[in-house]
Protein backbone atom coordinates (compact mmCIF):
# COMPACT_ATOMS: atom_id res chain seq x y z
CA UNK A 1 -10.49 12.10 -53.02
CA UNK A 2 -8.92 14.05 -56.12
CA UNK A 3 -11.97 12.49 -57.88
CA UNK A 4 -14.42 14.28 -55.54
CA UNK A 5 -12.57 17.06 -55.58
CA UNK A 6 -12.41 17.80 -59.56
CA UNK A 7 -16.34 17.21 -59.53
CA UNK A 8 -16.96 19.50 -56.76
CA UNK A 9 -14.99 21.88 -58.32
CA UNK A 10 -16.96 21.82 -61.68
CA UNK A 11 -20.45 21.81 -60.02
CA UNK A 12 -19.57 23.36 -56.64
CA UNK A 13 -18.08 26.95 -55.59
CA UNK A 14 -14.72 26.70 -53.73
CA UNK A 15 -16.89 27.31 -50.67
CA UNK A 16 -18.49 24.38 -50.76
CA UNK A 17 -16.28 21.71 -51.13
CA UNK A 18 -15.26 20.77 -47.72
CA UNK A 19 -19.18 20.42 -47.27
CA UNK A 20 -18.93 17.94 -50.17
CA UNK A 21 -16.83 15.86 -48.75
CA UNK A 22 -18.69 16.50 -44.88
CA UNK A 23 -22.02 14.63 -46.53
CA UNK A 24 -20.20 12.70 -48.21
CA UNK A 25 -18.28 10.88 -44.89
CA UNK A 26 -21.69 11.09 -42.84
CA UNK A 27 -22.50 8.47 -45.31
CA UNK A 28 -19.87 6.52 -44.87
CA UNK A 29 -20.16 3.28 -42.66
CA UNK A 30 -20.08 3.53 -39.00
CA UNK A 31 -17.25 2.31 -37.01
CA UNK A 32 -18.09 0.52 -33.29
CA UNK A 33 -16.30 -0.32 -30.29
CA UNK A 34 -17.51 -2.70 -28.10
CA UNK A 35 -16.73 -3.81 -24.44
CA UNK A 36 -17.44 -5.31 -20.82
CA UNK A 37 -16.50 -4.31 -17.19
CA UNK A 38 -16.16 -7.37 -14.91
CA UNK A 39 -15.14 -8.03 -11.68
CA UNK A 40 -11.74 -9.74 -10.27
CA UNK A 41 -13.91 -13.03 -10.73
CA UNK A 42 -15.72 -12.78 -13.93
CA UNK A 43 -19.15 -10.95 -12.49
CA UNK A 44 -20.16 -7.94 -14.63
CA UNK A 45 -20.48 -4.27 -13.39
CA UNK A 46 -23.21 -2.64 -14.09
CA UNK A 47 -23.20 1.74 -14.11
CA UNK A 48 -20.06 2.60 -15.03
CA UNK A 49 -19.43 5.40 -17.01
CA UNK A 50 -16.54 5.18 -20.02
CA UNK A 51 -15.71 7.83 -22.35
CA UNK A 52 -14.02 7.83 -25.89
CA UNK A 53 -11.95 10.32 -27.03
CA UNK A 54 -10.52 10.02 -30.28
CA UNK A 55 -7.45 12.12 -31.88
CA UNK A 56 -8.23 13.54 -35.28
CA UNK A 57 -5.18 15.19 -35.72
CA UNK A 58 -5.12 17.88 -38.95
CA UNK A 59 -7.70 16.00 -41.37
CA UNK A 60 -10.55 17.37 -43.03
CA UNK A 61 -13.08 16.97 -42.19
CA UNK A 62 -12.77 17.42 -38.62
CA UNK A 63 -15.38 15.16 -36.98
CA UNK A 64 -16.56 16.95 -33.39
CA UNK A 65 -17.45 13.65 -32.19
CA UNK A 66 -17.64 13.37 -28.36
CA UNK A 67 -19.70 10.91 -26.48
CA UNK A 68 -19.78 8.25 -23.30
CA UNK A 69 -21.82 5.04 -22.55
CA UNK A 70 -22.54 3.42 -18.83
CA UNK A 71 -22.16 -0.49 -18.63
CA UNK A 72 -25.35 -2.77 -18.80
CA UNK A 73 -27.18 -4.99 -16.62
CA UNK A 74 -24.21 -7.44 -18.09
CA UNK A 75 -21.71 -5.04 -17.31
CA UNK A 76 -21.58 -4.29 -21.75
CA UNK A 77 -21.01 -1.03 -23.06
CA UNK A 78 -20.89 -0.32 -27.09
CA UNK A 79 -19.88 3.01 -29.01
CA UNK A 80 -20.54 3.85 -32.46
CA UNK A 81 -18.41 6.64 -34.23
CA UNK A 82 -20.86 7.74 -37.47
CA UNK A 83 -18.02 10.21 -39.02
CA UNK A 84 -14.77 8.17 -39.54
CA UNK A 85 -12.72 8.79 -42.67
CA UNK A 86 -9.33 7.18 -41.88
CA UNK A 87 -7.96 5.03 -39.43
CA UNK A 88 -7.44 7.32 -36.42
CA UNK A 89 -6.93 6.70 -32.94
CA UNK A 90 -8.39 6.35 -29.68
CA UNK A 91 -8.84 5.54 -26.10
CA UNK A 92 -11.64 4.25 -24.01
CA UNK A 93 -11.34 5.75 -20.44
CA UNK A 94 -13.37 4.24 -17.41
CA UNK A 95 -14.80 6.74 -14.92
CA UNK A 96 -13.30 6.30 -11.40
CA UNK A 97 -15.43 6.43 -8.57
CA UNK A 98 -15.45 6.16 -4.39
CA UNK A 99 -17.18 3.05 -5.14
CA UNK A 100 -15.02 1.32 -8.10
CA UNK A 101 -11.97 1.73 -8.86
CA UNK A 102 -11.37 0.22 -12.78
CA UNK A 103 -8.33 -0.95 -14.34
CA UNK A 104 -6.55 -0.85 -17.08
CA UNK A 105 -6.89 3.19 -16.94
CA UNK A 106 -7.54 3.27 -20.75
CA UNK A 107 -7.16 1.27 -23.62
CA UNK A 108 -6.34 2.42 -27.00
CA UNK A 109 -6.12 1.54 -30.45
CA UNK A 110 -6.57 2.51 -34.00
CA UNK A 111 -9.86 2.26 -35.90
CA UNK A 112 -11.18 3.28 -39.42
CA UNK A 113 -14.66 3.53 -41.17
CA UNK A 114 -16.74 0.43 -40.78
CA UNK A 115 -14.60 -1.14 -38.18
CA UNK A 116 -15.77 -3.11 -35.31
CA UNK A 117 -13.47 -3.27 -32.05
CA UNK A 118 -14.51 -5.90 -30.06
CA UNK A 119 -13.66 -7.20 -26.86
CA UNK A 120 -12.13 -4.32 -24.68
CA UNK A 121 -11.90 -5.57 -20.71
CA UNK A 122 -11.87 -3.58 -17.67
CA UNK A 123 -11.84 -4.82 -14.71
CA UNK A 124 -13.97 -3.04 -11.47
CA UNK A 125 -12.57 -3.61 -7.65
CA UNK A 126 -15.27 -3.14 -5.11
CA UNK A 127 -13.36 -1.07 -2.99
CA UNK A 128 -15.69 -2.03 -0.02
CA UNK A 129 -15.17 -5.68 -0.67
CA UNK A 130 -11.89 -7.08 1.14
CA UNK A 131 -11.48 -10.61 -1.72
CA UNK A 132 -11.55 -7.23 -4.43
CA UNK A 133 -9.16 -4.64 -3.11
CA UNK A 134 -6.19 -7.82 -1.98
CA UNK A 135 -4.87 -9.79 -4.58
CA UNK A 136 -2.30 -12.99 -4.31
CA UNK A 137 0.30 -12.58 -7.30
CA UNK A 138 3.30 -14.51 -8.08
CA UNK A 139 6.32 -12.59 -10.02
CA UNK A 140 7.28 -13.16 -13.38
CA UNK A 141 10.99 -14.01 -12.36
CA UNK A 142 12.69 -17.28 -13.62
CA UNK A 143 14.81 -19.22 -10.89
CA UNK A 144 18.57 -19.52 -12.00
CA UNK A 145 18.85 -22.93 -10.73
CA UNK A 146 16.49 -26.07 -10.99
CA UNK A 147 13.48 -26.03 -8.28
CA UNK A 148 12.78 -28.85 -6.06
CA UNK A 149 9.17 -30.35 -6.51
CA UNK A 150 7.97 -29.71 -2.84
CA UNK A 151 8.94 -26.04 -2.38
CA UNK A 152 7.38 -24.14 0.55
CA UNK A 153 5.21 -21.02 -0.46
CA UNK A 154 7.12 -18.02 0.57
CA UNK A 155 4.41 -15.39 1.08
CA UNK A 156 5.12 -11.64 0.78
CA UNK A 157 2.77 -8.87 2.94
CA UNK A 158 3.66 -5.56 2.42
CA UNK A 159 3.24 -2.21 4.77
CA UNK A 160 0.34 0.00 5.21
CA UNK A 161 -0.24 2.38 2.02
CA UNK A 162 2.51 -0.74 -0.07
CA UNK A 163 -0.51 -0.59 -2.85
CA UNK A 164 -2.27 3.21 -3.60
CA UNK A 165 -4.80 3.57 -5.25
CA UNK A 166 -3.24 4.81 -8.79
CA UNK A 167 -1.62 1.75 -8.87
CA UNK A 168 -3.29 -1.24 -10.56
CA UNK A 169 -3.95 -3.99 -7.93
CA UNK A 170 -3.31 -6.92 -10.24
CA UNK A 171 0.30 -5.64 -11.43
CA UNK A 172 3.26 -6.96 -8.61
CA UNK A 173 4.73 -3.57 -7.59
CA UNK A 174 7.91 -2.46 -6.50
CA UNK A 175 7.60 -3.03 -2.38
CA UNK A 176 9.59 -6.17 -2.09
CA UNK A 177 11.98 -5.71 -5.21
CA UNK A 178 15.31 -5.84 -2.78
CA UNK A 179 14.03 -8.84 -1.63
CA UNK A 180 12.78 -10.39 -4.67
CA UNK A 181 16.64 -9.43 -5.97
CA UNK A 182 18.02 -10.91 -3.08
CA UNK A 183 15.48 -13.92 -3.42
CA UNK A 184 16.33 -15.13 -6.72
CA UNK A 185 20.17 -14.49 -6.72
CA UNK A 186 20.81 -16.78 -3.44
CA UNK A 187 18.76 -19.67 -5.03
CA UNK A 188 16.17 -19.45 -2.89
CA UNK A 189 13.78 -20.35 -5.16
CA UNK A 190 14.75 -23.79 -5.09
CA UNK A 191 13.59 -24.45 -1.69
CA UNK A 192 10.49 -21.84 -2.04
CA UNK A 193 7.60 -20.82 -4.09
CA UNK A 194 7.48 -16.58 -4.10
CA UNK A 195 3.83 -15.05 -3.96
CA UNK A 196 3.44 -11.59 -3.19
CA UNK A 197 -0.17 -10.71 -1.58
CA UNK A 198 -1.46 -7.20 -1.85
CA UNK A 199 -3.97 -4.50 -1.02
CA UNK A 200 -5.52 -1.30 -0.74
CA UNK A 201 -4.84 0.30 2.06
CA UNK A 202 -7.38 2.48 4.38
CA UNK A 203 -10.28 0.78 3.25
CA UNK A 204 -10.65 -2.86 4.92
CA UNK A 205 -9.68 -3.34 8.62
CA UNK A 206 -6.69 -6.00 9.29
CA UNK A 207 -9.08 -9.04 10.16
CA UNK A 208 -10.97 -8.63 6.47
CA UNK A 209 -7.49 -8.48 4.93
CA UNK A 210 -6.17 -11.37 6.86
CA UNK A 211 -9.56 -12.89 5.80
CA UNK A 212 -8.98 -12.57 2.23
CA UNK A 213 -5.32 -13.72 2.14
CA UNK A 214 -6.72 -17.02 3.22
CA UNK A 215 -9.47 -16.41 0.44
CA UNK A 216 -6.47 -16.15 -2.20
CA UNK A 217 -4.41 -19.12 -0.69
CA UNK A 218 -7.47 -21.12 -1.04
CA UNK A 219 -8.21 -20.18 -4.29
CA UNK A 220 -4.21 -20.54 -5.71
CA UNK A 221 -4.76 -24.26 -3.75
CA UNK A 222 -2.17 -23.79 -1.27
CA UNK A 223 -4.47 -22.54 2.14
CA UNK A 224 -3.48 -26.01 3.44
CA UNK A 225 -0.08 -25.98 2.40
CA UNK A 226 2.52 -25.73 4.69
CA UNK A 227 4.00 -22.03 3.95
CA UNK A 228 6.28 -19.21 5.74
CA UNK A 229 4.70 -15.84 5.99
CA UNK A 230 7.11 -12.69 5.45
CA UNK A 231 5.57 -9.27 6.48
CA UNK A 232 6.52 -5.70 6.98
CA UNK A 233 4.82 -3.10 9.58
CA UNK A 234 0.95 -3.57 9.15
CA UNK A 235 1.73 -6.41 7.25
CA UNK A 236 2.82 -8.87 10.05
CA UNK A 237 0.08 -8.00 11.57
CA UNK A 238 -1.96 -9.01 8.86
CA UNK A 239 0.50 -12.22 8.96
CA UNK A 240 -0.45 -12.46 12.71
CA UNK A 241 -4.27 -12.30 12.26
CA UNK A 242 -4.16 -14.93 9.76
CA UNK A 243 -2.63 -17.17 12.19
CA UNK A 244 -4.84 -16.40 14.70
CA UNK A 245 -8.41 -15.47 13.83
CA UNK A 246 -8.45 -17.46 10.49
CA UNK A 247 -6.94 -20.81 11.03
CA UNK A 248 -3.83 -20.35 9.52
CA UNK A 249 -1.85 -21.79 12.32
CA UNK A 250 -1.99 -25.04 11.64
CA UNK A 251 -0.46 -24.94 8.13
CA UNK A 252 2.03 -22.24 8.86
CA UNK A 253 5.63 -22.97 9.33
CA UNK A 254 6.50 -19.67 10.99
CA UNK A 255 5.80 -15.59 10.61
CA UNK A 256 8.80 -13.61 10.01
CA UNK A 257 8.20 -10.03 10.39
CA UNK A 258 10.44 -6.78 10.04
CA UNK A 259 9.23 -3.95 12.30
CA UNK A 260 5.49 -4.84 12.70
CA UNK A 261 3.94 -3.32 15.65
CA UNK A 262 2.50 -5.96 17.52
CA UNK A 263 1.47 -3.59 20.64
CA UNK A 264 0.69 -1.25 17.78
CA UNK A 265 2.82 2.30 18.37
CA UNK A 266 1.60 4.95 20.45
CA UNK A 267 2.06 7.49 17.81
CA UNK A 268 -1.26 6.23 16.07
CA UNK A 269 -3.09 7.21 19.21
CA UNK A 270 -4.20 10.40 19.45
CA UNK A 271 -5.67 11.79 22.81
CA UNK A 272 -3.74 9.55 24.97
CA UNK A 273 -0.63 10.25 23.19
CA UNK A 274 -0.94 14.23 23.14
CA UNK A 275 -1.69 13.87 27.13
CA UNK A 276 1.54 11.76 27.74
CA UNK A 277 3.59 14.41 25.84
CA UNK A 278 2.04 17.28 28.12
CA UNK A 279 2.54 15.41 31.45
CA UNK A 280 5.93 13.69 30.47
CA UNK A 281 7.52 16.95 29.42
CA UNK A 282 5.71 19.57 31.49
CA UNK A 283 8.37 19.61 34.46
CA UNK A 284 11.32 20.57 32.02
CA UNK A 285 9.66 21.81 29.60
CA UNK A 286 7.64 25.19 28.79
CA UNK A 287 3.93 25.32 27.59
CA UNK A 288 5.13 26.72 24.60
CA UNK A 289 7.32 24.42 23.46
CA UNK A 290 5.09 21.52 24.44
CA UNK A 291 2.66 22.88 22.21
CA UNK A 292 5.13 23.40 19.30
CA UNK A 293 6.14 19.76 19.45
CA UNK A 294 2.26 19.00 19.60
CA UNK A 295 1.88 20.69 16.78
CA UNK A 296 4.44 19.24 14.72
CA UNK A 297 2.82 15.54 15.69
CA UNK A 298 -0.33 17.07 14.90
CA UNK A 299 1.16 17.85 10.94
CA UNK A 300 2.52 14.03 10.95
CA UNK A 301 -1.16 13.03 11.42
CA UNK A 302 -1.91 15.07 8.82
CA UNK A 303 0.77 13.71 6.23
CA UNK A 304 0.17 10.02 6.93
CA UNK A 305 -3.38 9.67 8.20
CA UNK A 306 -4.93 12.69 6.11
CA UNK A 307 -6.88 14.19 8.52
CA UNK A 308 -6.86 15.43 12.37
CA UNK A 309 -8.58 16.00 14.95
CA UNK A 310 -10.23 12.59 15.27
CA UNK A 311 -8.35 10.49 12.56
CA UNK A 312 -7.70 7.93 15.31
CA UNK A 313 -10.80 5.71 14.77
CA UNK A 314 -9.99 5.49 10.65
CA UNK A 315 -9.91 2.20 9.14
CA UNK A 316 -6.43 0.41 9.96
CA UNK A 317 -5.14 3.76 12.33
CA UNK A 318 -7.52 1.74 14.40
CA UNK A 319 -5.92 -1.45 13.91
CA UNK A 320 -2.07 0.44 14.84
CA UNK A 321 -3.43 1.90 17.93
CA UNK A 322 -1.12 0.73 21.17
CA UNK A 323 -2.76 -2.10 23.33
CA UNK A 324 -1.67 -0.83 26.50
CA UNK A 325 -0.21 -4.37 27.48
CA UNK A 326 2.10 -2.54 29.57
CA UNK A 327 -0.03 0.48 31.16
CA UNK A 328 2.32 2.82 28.73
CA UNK A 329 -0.84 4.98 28.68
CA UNK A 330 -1.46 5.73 32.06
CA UNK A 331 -4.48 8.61 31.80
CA UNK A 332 -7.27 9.60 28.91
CA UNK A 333 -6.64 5.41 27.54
CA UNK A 334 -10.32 5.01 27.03
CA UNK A 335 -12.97 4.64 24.76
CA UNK A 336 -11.70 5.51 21.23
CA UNK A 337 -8.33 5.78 21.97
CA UNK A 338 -8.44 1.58 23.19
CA UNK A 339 -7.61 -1.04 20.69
CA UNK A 340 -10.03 -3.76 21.36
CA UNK A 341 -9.17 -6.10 18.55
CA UNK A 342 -5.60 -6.18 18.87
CA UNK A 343 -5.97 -6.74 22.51
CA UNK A 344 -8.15 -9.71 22.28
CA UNK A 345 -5.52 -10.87 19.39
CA UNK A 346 -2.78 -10.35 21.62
CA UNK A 347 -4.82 -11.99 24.52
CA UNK A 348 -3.93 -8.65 26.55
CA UNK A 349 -5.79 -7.43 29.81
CA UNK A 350 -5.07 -4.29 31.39
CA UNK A 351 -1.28 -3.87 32.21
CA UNK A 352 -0.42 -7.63 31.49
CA UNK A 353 3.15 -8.05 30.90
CA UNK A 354 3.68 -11.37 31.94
CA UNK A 355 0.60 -12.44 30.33
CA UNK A 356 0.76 -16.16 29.20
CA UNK A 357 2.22 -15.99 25.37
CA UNK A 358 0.13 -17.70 22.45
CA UNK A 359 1.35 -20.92 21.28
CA UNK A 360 0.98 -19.48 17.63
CA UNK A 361 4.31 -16.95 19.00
CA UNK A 362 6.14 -19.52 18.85
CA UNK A 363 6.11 -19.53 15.39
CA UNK A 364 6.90 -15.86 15.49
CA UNK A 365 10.30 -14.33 14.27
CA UNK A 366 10.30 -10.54 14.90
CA UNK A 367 12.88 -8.14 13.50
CA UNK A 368 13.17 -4.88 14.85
CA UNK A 369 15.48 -2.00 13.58
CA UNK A 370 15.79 1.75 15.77
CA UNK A 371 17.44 4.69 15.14
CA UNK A 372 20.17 5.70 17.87
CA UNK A 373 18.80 8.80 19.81
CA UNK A 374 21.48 10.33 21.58
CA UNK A 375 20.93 12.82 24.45
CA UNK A 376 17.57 12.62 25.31
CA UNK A 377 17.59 15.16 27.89
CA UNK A 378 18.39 18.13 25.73
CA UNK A 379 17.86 21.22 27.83
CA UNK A 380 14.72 23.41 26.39
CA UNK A 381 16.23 25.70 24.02
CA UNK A 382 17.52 22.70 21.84
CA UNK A 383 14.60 20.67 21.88
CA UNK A 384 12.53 24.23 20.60
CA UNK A 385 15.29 24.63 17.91
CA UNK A 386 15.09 20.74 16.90
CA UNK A 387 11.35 20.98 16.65
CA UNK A 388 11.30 24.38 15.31
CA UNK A 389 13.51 22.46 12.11
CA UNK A 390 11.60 19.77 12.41
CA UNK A 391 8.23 21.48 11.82
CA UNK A 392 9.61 23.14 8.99
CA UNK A 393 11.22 19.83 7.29
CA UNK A 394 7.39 18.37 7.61
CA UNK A 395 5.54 21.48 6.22
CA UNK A 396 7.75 21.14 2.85
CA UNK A 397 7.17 17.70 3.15
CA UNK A 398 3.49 17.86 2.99
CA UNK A 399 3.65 21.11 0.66
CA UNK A 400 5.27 18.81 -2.14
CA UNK A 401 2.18 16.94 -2.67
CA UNK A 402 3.12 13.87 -0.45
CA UNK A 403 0.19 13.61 1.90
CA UNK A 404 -1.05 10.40 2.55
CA UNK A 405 2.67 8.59 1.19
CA UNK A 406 5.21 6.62 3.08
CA UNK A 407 8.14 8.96 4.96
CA UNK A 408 11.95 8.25 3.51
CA UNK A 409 14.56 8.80 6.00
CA UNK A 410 14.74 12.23 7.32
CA UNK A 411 11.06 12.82 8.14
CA UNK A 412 11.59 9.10 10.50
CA UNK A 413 14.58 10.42 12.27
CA UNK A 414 12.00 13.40 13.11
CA UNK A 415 9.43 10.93 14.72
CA UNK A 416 12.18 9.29 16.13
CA UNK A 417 13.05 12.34 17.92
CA UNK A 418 9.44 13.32 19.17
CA UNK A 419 9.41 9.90 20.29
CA UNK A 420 12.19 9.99 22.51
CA UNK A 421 11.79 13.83 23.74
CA UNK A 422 7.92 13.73 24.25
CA UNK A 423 7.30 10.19 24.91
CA UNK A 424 10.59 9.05 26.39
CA UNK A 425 10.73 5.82 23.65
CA UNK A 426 14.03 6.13 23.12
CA UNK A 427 13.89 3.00 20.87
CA UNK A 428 12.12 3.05 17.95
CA UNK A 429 12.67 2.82 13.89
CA UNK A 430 10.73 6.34 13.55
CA UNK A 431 7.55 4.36 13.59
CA UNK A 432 7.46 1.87 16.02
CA UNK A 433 8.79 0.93 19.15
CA UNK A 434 11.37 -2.13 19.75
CA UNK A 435 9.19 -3.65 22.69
CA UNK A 436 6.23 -4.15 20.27
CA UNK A 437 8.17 -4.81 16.56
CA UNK A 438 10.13 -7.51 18.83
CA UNK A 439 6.65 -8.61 20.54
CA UNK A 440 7.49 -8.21 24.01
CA UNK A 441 5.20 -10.59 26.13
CA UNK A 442 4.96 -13.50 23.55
CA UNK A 443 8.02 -13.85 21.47
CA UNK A 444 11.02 -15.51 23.79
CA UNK A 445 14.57 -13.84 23.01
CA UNK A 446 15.75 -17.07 21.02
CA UNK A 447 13.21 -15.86 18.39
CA UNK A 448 14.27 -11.66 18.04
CA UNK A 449 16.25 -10.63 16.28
CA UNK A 450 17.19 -6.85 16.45
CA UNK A 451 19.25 -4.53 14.27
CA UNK A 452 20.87 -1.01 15.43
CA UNK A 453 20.86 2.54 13.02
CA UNK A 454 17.73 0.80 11.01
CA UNK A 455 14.98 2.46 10.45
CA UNK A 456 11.17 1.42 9.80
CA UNK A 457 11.71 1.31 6.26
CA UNK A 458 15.72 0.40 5.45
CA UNK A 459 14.66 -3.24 7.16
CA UNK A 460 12.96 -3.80 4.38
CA UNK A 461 15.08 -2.26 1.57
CA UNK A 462 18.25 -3.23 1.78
CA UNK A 463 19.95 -1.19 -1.39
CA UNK A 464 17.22 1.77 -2.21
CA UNK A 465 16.78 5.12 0.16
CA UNK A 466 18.53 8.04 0.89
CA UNK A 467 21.19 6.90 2.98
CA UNK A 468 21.56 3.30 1.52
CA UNK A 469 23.64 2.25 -0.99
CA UNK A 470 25.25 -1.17 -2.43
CA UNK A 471 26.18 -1.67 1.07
CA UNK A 472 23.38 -2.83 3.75
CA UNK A 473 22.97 -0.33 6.38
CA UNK A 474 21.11 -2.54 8.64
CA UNK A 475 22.94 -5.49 10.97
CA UNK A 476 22.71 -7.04 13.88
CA UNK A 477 25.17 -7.48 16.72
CA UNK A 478 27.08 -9.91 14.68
CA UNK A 479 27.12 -8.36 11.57
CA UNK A 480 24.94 -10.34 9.26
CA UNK A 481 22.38 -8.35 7.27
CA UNK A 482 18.50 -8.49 7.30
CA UNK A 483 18.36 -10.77 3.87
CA UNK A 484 21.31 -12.79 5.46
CA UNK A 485 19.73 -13.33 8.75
CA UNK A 486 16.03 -13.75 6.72
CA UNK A 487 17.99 -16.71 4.73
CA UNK A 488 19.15 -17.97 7.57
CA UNK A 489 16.21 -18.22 9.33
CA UNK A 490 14.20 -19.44 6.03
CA UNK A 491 17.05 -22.57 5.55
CA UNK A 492 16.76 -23.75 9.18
């Protein structure tokens, strides 16, 4: 460089030299980066855009260098930077899309005149496909003790909205990491081998996610092992499917579950909820008021289901709708507002309480958690005040950016409370109701197992949450925690 320099100086004006020394690195050697987008299963992905940025910090010459490339028939894409000097680096960023959604985010790396980068891997998930957007992982945790040979697969489902979509499907999140703790410091992984199943959420209905678990058992060689289900909310259900509609029975041991909604919950229902909450409070309660605490159901539909009027028929709302089994819904229960599949699951017909139960329920272990409501007959000018706080509690709430994301605490204990005051279910865990998270109908008493001052998401997290600490919150009438009870239950 101080070579060039001296000669440009003797033959060139001042002026010029940084031209010099332009020409001189557009002759230098080209540098390349080369790639390929594939699905989870080694097809390629054709049409997808990826852009390279690379930082060029304070050098001279500055190279204004900016370009992308789509994927090939093969699912290749190749870039070639013409103006390198030094090593600099960069990042290769795949264009998201409603269609795909492509992981790792970016990759990076450092790369010089001449060099060739080879090798770069994306991967695309078919968001439309149910074996793409699921995915059976096992966690990288070492058991402290010696495992036995024939341990039973232990298999993890998590809740509705457990995976989003900015987090990379083939990475074992943070959902079940109280458990996992818990898991690995009893020992339990002597007697049983952890996998963790998830997915995408709003995308696939439950029977195409129940569908693919058995994919993913099948293809980790253990669909016709004999295994132990664990699921949360939706994801018993998807537990419960798998049993039922895919032929998982007969190589399941049993189905624990922690507040699923096997009825569903009436609060996913829209028209037939809203009329129960006019005719149930209309002779103590004002018009206005009704309407406020209308309104303030109408911004929880908002929050969690991203959308309203008419949310009620999205993609796994659907599945969460009530199925009626005991005539709950007694006007307006029709057409959209019915939930066909889980009422041919659940073997219900029209106001069938004493229905005969499965003989898959008997492999059913339901935990259910509520939150005490005291004093549900408030007179009017406390329930306008509590929904009046409410309502403001849930605007800030959806203000903060939170829309679409699971509740904590607080913003339960506030659909607790419209539960009990406009729907009179005075149990429930702030999302569902005790009769269907302990699957009233099917599951005989011997088999609940029920814990007070627990709410929908505490069952599940025993140490993390805004009114948990290293103390469990949640036990049962004899004071054994949910993991001690869960152990239990898994020794026996």
């Amino acid at each position: 460089m101080n070579l060039i320099k001296k000669t440009a100086g003797r033959w060139l004006p001042p002026a010029l030299w940084i031209l010099a020394i332009i020409l001189i690195a557009k002759n230098g050697e080209a540098a390349t980066i080369e790639g390929r987008v594939q699905d989870p299963f080694g097809g390629p992905v054709p049409g997808i855009t990826l852009t390279l940025g690379v930082d060029w910090g304070s050098s001279t010459p500055r190279c204004k260098f900016k370009t992308s490339a789509k994927t090939s028939k093969d699912g290749r894409f190749s870039f070639s930077i013409p103006c390198l000097l030094d090593k600099r680096p960069f990042n290769v960023s795949p264009k998201q899309s409603k269609q795909y959604r492509i992981f790792p985010f970016f990759e990076s790396g450092v790369i010089g005149s001449g060099d060739t980068i080879s090798g770069l891997e994306f991967e695309g998930v078919n968001l439309s496909t149910a074996s793409h957007i699921t995915r059976l992982l096992k966690p990288d945790q070492s058991c402290p003790s010696s495992p036995r040979p024939d341990r039973v697969p232990l298999i993890l489902i998590h809740q509705h909205d457990g995976t989003t979509l900015d987090q990379d499907l083939r990475q074992v999140n943070s959902q079940w990491d109280d458990f996992r703790n818990f898991f690995y410091d009893q020992s339990l992984c002597v007697f049983f081998d952890l996998y963790v199943f998830q997915y995408y959420s709003n995308l696939q209905p439950v029977k195409e996610l129940a569908g693919a678990l058995q994919f993913w058992l099948s293809r980790e060689g253990i669909q016709d092992k004999q295994k132990i289900l664990l699921g949360h909310s939706m994801g018993g259900l998807v537990g419960w499917s798998y049993l039922n509609e895919w032929g998982g029975d007969s190589s399941t041991l049993g189905l624990l579950t922690l507040a699923t909604p096997f009825h569903g919950t009436q609060a996913a229902n829209e028209v037939a909820r809203d009329t129960f909450v006019s005719n149930y409070l209309l002779p103590t309660v004002s018009k206005p008021t009704i309407e406020l605490i209308k309104g303030t159901i109408d911004i929880i539909d908002l929050i969690k289901w991203e959308g309203f009027p008419n949310s009620v028929t999205k993609v796994n709302r659907s599945d969460l709708r009530y199925d009626n089994y005991d005539c709950f819904f007694v006007v307006k229960y029709r057409g959209k507002e019915v939930n066909t599949w889980l009422r041919d699951l659940n073997n219900v017909s029209e106001c069938a309480q004493n229905s005969v139960a499965l003989p898959q329920a008997a492999k059913v272990f339901p935990y259910a958690g509520y939150i005490t409501f005291d004093d549900p007959n408030r007179p009017e000018d406390i329930i306008e005040d509590f929904t009046e706080a409410l309502k403001t509690e849930l605007n800030a709430f959806f203000e903060s950016g939170l829309r679409g994301k699971d509740f904590g605490h607080n913003e339960l204990a506030i659909i607790n409370g419209l539960m009990g005051h406009g729907l009179g279910i005075l149990y429930n865990d702030g999302a569902v109701p005790v009769n269907s998270a302990l699957f009233f109908g099917q599951v005989q008493s011997d088999n609940q197992r029920i814990f007070p001052n627990c709410d929908h998401f505490e069952i599940k997290d025993e140490t993390n949450g805004t009114r948990r600490g290293s103390t469990p919150i949640c036990r049962d009438n004899q004071g054994r925690s949910v993991f001690g009870r869960l152990e239990q239950d898994l020794l026996v």
